[in-house]
C-alpha atoms as a PDB file:
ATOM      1  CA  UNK A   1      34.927 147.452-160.246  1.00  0.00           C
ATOM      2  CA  UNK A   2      35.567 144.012-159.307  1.00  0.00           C
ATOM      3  CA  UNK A   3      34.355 141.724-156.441  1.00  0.00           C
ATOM      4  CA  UNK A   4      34.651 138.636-154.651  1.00  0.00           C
ATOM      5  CA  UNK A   5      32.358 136.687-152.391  1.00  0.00           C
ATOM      6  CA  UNK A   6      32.844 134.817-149.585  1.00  0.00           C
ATOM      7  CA  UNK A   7      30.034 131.976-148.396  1.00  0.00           C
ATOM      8  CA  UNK A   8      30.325 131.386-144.473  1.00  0.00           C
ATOM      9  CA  UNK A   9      29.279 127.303-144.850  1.00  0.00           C
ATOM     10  CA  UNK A  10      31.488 126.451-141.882  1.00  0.00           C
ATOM     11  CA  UNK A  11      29.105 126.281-138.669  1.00  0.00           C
ATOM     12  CA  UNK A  12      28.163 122.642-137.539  1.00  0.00           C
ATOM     13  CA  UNK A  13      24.507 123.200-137.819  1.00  0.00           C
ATOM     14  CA  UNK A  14      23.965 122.165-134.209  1.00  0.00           C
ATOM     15  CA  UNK A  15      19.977 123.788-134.408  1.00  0.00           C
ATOM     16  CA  UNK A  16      19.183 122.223-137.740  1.00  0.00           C
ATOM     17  CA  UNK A  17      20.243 118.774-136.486  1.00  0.00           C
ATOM     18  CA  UNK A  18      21.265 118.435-140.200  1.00  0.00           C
ATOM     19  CA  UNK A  19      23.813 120.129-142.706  1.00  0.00           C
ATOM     20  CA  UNK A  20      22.777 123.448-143.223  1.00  0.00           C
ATOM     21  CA  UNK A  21      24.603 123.685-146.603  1.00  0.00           C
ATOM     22  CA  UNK A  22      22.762 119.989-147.785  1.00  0.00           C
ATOM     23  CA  UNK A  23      19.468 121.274-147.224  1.00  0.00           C
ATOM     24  CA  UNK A  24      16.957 121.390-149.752  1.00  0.00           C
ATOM     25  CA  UNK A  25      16.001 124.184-151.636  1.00  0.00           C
ATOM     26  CA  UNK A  26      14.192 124.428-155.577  1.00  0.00           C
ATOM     27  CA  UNK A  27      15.661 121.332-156.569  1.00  0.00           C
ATOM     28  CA  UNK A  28      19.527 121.758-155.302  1.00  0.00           C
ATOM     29  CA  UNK A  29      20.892 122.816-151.915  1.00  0.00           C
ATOM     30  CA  UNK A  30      21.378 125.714-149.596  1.00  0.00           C
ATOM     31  CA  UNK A  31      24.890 125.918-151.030  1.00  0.00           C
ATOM     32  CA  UNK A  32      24.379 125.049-154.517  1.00  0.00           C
ATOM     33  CA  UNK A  33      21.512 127.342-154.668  1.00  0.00           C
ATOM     34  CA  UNK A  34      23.857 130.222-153.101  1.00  0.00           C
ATOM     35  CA  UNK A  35      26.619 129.497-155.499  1.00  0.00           C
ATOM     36  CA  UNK A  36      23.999 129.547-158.794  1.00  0.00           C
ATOM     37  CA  UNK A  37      22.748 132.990-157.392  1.00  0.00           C
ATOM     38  CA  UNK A  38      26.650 134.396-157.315  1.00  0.00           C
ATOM     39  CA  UNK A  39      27.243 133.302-160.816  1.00  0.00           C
ATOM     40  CA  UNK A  40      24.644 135.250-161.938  1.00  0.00           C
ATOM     41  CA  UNK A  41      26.426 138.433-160.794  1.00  0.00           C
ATOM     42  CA  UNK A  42      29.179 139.641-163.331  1.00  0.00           C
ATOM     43  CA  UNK A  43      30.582 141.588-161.028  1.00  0.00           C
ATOM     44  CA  UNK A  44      31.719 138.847-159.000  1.00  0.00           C
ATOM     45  CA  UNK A  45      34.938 137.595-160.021  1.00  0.00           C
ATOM     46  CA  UNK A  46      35.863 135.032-157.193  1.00  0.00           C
ATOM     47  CA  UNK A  47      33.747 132.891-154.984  1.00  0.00           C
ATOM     48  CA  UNK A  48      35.501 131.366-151.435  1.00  0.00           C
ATOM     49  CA  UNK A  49      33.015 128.944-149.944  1.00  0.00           C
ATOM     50  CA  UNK A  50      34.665 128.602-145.791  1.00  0.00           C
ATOM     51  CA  UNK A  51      34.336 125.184-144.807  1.00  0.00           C
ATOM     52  CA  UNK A  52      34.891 123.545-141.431  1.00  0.00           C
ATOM     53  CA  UNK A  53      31.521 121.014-140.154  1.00  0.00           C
ATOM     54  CA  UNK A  54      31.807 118.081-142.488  1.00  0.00           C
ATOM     55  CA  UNK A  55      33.734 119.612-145.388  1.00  0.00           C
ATOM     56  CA  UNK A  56      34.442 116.333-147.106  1.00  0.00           C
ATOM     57  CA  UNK A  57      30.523 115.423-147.294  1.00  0.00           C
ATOM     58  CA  UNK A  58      29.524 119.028-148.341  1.00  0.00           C
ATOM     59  CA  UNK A  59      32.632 118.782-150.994  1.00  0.00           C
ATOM     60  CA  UNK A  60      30.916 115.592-152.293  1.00  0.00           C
ATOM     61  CA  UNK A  61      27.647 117.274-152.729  1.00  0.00           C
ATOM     62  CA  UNK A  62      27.607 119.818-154.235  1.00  0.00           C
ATOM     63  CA  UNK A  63      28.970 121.282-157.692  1.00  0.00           C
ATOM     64  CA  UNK A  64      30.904 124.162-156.560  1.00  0.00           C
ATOM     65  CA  UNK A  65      31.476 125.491-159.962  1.00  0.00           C
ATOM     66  CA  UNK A  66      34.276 128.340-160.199  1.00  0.00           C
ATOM     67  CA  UNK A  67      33.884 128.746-156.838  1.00  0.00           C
ATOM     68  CA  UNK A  68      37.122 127.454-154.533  1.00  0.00           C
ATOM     69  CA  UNK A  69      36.170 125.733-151.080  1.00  0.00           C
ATOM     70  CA  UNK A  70      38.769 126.398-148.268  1.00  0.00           C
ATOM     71  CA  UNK A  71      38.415 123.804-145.249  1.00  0.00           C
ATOM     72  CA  UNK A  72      38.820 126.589-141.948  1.00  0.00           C
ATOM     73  CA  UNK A  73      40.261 124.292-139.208  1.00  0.00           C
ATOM     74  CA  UNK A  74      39.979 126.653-136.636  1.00  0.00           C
ATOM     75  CA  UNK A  75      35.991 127.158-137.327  1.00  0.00           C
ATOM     76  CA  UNK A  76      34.940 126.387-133.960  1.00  0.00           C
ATOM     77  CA  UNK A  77      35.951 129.980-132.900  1.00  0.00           C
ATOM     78  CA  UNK A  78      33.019 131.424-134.351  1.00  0.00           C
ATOM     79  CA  UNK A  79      31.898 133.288-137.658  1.00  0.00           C
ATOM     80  CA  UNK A  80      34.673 136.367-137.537  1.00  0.00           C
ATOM     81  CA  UNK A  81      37.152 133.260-137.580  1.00  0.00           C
ATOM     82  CA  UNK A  82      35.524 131.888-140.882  1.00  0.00           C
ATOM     83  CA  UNK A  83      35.233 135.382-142.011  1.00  0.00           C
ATOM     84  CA  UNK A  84      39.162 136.231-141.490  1.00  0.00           C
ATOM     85  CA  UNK A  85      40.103 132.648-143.058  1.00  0.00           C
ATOM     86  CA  UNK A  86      37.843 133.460-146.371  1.00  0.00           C
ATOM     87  CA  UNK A  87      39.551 136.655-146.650  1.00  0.00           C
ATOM     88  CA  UNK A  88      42.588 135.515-146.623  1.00  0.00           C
ATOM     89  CA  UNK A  89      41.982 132.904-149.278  1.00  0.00           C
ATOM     90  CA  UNK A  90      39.899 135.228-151.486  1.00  0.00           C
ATOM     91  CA  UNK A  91      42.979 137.936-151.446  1.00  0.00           C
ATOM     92  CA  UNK A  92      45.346 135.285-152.311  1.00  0.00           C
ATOM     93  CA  UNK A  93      42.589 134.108-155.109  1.00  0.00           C
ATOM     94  CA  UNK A  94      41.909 137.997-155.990  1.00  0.00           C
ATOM     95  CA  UNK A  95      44.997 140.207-154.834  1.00  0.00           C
ATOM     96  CA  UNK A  96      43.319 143.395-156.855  1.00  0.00           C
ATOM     97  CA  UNK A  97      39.243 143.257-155.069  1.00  0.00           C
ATOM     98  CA  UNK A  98      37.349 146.607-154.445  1.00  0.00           C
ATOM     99  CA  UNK A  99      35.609 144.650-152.157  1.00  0.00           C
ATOM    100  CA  UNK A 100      34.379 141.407-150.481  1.00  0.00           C
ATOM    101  CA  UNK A 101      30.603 140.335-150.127  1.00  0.00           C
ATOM    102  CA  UNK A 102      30.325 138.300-147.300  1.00  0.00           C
ATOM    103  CA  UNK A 103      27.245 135.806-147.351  1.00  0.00           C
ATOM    104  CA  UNK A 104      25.660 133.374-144.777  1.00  0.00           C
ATOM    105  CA  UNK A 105      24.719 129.627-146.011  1.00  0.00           C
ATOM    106  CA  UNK A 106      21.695 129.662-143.906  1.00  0.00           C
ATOM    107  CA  UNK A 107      20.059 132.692-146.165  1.00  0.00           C
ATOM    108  CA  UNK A 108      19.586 131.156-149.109  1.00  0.00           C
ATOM    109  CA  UNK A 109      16.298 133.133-150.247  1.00  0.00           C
ATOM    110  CA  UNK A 110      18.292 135.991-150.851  1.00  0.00           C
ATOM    111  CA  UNK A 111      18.077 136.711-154.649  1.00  0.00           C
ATOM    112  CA  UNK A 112      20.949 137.181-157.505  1.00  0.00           C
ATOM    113  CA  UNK A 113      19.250 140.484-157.565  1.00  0.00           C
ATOM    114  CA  UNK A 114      20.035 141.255-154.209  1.00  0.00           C
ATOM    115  CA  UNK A 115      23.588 140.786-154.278  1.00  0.00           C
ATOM    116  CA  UNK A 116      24.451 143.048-157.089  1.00  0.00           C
ATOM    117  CA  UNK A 117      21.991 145.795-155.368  1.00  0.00           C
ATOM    118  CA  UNK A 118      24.635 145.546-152.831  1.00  0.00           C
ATOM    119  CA  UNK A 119      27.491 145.897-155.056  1.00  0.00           C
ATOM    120  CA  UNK A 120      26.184 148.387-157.473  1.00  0.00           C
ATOM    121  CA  UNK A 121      25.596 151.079-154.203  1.00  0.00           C
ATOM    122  CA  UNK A 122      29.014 150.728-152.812  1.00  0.00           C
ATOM    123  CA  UNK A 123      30.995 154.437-152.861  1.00  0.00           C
ATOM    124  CA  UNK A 124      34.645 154.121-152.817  1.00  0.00           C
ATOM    125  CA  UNK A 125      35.001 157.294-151.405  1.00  0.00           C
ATOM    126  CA  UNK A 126      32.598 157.267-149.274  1.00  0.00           C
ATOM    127  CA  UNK A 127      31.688 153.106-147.636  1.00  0.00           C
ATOM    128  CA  UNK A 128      33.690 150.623-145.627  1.00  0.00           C
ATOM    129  CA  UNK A 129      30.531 148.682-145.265  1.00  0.00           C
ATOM    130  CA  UNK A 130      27.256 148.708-147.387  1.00  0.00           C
ATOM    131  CA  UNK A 131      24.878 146.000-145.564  1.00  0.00           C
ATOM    132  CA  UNK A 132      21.886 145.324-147.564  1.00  0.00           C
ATOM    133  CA  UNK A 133      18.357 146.222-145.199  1.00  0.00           C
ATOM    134  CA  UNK A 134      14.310 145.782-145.157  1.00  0.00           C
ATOM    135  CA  UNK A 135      12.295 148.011-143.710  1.00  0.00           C
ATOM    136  CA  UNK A 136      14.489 149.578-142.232  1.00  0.00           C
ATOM    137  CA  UNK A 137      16.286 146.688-140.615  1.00  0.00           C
ATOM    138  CA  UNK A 138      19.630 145.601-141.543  1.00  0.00           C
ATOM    139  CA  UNK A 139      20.597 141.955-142.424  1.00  0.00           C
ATOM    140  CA  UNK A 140      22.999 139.924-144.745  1.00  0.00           C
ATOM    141  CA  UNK A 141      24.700 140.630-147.484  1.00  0.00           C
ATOM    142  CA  UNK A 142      27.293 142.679-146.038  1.00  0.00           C
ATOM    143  CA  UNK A 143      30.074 143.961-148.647  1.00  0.00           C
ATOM    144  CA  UNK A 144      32.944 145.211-147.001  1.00  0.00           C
ATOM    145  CA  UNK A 145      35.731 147.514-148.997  1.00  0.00           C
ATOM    146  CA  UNK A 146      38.710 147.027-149.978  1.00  0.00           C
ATOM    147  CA  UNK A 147      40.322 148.662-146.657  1.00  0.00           C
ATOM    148  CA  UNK A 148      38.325 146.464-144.420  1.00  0.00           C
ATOM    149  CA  UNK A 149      39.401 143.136-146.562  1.00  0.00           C
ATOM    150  CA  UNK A 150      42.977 143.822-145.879  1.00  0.00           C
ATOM    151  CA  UNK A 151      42.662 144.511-142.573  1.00  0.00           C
ATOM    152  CA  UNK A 152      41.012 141.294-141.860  1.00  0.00           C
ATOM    153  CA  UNK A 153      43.529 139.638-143.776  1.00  0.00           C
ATOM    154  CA  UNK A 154      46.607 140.781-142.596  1.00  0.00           C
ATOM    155  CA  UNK A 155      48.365 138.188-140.369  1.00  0.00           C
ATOM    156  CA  UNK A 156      51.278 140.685-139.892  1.00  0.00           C
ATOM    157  CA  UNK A 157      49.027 142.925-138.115  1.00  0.00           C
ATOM    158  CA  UNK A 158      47.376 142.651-134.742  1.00  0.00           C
ATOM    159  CA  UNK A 159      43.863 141.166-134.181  1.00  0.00           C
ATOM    160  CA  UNK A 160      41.087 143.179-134.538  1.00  0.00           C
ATOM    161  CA  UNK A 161      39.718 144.103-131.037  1.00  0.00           C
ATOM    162  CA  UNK A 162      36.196 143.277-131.763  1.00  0.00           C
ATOM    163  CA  UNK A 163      35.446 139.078-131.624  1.00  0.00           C
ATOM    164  CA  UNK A 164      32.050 139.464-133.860  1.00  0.00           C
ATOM    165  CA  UNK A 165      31.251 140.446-137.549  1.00  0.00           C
ATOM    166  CA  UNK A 166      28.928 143.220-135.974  1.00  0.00           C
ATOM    167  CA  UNK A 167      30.984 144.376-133.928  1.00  0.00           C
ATOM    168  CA  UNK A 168      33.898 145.415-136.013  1.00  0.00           C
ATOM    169  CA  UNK A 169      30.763 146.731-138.674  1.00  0.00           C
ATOM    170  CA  UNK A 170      29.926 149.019-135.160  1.00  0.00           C
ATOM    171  CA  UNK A 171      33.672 149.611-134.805  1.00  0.00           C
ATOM    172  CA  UNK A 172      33.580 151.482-138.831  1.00  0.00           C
ATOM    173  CA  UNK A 173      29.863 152.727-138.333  1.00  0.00           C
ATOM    174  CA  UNK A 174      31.104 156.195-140.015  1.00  0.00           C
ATOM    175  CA  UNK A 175      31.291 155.133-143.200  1.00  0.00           C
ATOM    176  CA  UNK A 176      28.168 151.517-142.802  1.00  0.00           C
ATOM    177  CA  UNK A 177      25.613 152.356-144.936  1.00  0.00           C
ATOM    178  CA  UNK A 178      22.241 150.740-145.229  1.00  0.00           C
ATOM    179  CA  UNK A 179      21.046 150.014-148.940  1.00  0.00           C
ATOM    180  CA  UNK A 180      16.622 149.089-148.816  1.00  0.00           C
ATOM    181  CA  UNK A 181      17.305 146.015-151.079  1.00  0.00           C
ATOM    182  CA  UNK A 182      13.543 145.581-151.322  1.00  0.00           C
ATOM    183  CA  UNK A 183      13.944 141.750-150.620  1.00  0.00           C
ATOM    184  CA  UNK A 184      12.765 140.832-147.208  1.00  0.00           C
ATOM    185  CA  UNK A 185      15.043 137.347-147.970  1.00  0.00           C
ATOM    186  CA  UNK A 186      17.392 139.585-146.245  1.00  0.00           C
ATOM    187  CA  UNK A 187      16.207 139.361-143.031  1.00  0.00           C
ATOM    188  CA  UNK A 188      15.922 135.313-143.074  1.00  0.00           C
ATOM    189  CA  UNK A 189      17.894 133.606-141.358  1.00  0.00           C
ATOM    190  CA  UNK A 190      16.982 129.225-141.693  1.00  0.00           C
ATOM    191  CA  UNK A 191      18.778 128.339-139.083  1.00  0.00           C
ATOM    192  CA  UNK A 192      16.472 125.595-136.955  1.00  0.00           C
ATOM    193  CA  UNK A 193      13.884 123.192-138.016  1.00  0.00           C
ATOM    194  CA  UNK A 194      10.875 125.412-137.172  1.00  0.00           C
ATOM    195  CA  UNK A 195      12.699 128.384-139.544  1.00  0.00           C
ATOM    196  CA  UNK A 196      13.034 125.579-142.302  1.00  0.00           C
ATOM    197  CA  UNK A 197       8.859 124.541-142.378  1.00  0.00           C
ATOM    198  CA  UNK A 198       7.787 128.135-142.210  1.00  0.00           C
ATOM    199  CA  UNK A 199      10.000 129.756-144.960  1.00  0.00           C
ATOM    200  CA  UNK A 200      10.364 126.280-147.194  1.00  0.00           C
ATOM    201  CA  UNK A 201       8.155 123.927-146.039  1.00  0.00           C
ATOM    202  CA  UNK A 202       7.845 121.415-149.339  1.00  0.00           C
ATOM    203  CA  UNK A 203      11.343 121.453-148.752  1.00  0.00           C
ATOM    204  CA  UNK A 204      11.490 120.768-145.427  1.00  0.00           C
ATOM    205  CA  UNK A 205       8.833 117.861-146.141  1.00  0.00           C
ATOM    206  CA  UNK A 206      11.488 116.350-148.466  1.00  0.00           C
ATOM    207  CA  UNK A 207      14.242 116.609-146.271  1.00  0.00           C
ATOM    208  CA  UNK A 208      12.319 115.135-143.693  1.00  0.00           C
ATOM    209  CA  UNK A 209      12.122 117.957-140.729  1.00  0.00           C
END
């Protein structure tokens, strides 16, 4: 099967005080450390990084690879907005997916392994979501099939009626399924100063929070 991946990097970082994406992590950045950690999957055949919060600096910095940045002017309206715009350009990039593994720029501990855990449970016949999970608890990635990537996609077609990621992942709750990715990364979101020192604090040290 084939997949593409889609990094939400769009957000303006308003709790950090600082780029998300730019922030240090094992010698590169949130991003750049994302991006290494997709290569490393062979399923994954096209990367969309969504854009929106100071595109042209985060453009600059980091070596995006074979991985295509889209700038999402409407990114104010919230993650589903990014989520719907990096669809759209990863269909256009990948018309023939069997799926689309949506990943968050502020969990970048989340290992190479990880993802293609993810990919490597999805069902055809039986998922429209697998979301990777801890413990029990569910977190990010989420890979969503190939039915739910062209319905988020499709301008011809009315909006979906739920406004969140989660929500529309309720709204198809049939056929979610949990997959124990035995990483608690999963789970960890670095999304404020305070998340930054306790989960990378030499980092944090060298970025200066």
């Amino acid at each position: 099967m084939s997949f593409g991946a889609i990094v939400l990097a769009a957000g303006s970082s308003d709790r950090m005080g600082t780029s998300k994406p730019l922030l240090h992590i094992q010698g590169t950045t949130f991003l750049g450390h994302i991006l290494d950690q997709l290569d490393a999957v062979p399923e994954i055949d096209s990367t969309v990084v969504v854009l929106g919060a100071r595109a042209q600096l985060i453009k600059d910095s980091v070596e995006f690879g074979r991985a295509v940045a889209i700038n999402h002017r409407g990114h104010k309206l919230g993650m589903f907005s990014s989520v719907r715009a990096g669809v759209r350009a990863l269909v256009r990039r990948q018309p023939d997916l069997d799926g689309a593994l949506i990943v968050l720029v502020d969990m970048p501990m989340v290992r190479g392994e990880t993802y293609a855990a993810v990919l490597h449970a999805y069902q055809p016949d039986l998922d429209d979501a697998v979301l990777a999970a801890f413990e029990g608890e569910a977190g990010h990635p989420v890979l969503l099939a190939r039915a739910l990537v062209l319905r988020l996609g499709d301008t011809a077609a009315a909006d979906p009626a739920e406004e969140t990621l989660s929500g529309f992942l309720a709204a198809h709750a049939e056929r979610r399924r949990y997959v124990d990715a035995k990483d608690p990364a999963v789970l960890v979101n670095i999304n404020t100063p305070a998340a930054y020192k306790t989960h990378l604090g030499p980092d944090a040290a060298e970025a200066g929070l």
